[in-house]
Structure formats: C-alpha cells, structure tokens
C-alpha atoms as a PDB file:
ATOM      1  CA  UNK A   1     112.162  99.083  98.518  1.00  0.00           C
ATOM      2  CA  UNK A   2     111.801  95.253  98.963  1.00  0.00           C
ATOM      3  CA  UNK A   3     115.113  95.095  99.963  1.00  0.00           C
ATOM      4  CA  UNK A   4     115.595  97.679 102.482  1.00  0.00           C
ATOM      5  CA  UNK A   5     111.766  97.211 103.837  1.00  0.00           C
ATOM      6  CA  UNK A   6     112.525  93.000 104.294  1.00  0.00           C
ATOM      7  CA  UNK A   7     116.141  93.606 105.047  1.00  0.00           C
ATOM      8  CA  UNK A   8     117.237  91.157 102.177  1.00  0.00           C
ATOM      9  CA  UNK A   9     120.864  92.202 101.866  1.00  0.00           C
ATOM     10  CA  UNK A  10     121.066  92.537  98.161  1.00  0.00           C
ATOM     11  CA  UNK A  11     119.045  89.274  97.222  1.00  0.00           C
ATOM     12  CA  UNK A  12     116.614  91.459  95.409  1.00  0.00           C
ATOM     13  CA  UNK A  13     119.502  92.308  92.778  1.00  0.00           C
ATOM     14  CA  UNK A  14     119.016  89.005  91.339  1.00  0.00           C
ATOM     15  CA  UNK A  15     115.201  88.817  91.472  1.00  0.00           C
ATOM     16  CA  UNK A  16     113.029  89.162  88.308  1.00  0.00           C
ATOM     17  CA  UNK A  17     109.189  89.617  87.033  1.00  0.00           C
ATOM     18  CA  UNK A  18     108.727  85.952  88.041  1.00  0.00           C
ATOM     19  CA  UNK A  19     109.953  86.089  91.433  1.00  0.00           C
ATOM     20  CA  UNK A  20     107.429  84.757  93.848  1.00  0.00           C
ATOM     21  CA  UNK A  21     106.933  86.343  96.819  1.00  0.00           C
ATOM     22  CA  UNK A  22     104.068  85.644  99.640  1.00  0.00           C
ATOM     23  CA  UNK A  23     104.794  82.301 100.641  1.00  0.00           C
ATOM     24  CA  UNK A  24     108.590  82.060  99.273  1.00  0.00           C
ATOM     25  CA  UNK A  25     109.776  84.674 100.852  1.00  0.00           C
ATOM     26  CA  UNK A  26     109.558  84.054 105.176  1.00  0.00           C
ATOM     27  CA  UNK A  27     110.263  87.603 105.640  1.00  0.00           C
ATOM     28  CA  UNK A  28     107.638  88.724 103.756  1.00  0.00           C
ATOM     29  CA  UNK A  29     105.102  89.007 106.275  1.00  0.00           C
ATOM     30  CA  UNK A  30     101.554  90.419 106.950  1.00  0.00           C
ATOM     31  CA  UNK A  31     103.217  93.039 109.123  1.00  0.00           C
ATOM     32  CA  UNK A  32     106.131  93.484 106.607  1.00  0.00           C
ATOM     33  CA  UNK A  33     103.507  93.787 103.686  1.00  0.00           C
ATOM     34  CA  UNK A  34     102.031  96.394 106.206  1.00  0.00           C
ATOM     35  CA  UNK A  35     105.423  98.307 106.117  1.00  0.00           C
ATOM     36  CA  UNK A  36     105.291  97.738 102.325  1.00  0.00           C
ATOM     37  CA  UNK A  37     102.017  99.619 101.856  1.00  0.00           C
ATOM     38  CA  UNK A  38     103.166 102.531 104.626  1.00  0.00           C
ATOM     39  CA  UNK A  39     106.795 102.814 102.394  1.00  0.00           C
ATOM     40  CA  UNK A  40     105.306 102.787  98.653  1.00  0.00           C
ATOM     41  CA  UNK A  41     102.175 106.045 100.215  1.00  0.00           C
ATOM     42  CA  UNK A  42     105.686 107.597 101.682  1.00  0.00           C
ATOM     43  CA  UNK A  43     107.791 107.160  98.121  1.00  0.00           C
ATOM     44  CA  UNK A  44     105.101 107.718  96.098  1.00  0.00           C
ATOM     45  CA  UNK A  45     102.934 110.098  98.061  1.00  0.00           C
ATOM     46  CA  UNK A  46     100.016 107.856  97.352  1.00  0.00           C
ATOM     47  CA  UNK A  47      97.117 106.545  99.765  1.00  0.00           C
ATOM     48  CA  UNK A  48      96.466 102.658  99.117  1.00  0.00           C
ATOM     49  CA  UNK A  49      93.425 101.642 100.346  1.00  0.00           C
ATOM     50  CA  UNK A  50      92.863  98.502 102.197  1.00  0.00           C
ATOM     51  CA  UNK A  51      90.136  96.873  99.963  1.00  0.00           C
ATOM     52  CA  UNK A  52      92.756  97.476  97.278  1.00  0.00           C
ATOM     53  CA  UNK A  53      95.550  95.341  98.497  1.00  0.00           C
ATOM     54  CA  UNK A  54      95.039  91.252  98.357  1.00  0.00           C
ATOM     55  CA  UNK A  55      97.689  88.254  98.068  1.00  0.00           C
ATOM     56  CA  UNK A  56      97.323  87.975  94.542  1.00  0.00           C
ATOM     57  CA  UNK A  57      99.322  91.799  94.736  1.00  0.00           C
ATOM     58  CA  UNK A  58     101.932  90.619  95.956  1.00  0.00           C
ATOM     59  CA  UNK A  59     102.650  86.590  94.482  1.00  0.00           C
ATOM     60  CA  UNK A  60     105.422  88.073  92.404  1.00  0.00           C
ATOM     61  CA  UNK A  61     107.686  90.749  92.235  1.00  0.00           C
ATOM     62  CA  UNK A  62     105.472  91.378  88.469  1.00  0.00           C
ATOM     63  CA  UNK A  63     102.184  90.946  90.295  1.00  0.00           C
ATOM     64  CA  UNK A  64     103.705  93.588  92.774  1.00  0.00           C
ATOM     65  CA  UNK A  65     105.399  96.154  89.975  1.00  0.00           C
ATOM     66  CA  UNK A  66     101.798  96.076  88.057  1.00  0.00           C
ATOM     67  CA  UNK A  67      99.808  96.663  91.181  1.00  0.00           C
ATOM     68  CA  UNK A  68     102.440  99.745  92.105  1.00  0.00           C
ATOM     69  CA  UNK A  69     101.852 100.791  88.605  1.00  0.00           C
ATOM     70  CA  UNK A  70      97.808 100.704  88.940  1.00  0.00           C
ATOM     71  CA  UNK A  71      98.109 102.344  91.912  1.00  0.00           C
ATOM     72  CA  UNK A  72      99.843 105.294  90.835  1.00  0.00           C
ATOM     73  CA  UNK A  73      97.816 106.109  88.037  1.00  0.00           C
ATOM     74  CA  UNK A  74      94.869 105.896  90.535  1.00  0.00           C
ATOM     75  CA  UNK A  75      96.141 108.814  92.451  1.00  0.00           C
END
C-alpha cells in the first residue's frame, strides 16, 4: 500500500521494520498520509479516527505495521 499510495516504484521491496518514514521519506506527506488513512478504511473496511493517528504512527514502517495492527483489532 505504501508503494502504490506514494508511488515508490518498488523501493518498498527493500524496506524493513526499521525503515523510517515521516521525515525520510519527501513523498510521504500530510496529504499522502491523508490518502494513507482513506486506503488502509478502504482495504481493511475500518474507520480510523483522527485523534487516533499522530507522527509517532507513522516514524517507521514498524511504528506503521503495529498501529495497522491496533487498529484492526479496534474495529
């Protein structure tokens, strides 16, 4: 999803747990965080709530999997 929402090009292959992301990656945007949130209620068939997404979600691709993960079981 990072890939096709940021329009990597494959770079995500070689990304891991530790993989920062706000601040490392420039396309990773507020309004492409936006079309993060909008893709992962659309997979998932989830609602995310605002006051549940923060930076600290999305500093790594971990940080990011973990939130996902605390998300689903939430819904």
């Amino acid at each position: 999803m990072l890939d096709d929402t940021l329009e990597l090009k494959g770079r995500t292959a070689r990304f891991d747990a530790d993989t920062p992301l706000l601040g490392a990656l420039p396309e990773l945007d507020s309004l492409a965080v936006a079309w993060l949130i909008q893709g992962l209620e659309g997979r998932f068939g989830i609602q995310i709530n605002d006051d549940c997404v923060d930076a600290e979600a999305f500093a790594t691709v971990g940080t990011l999997t973990a939130r996902v993960r605390d998300w689903l079981q939430k819904n």
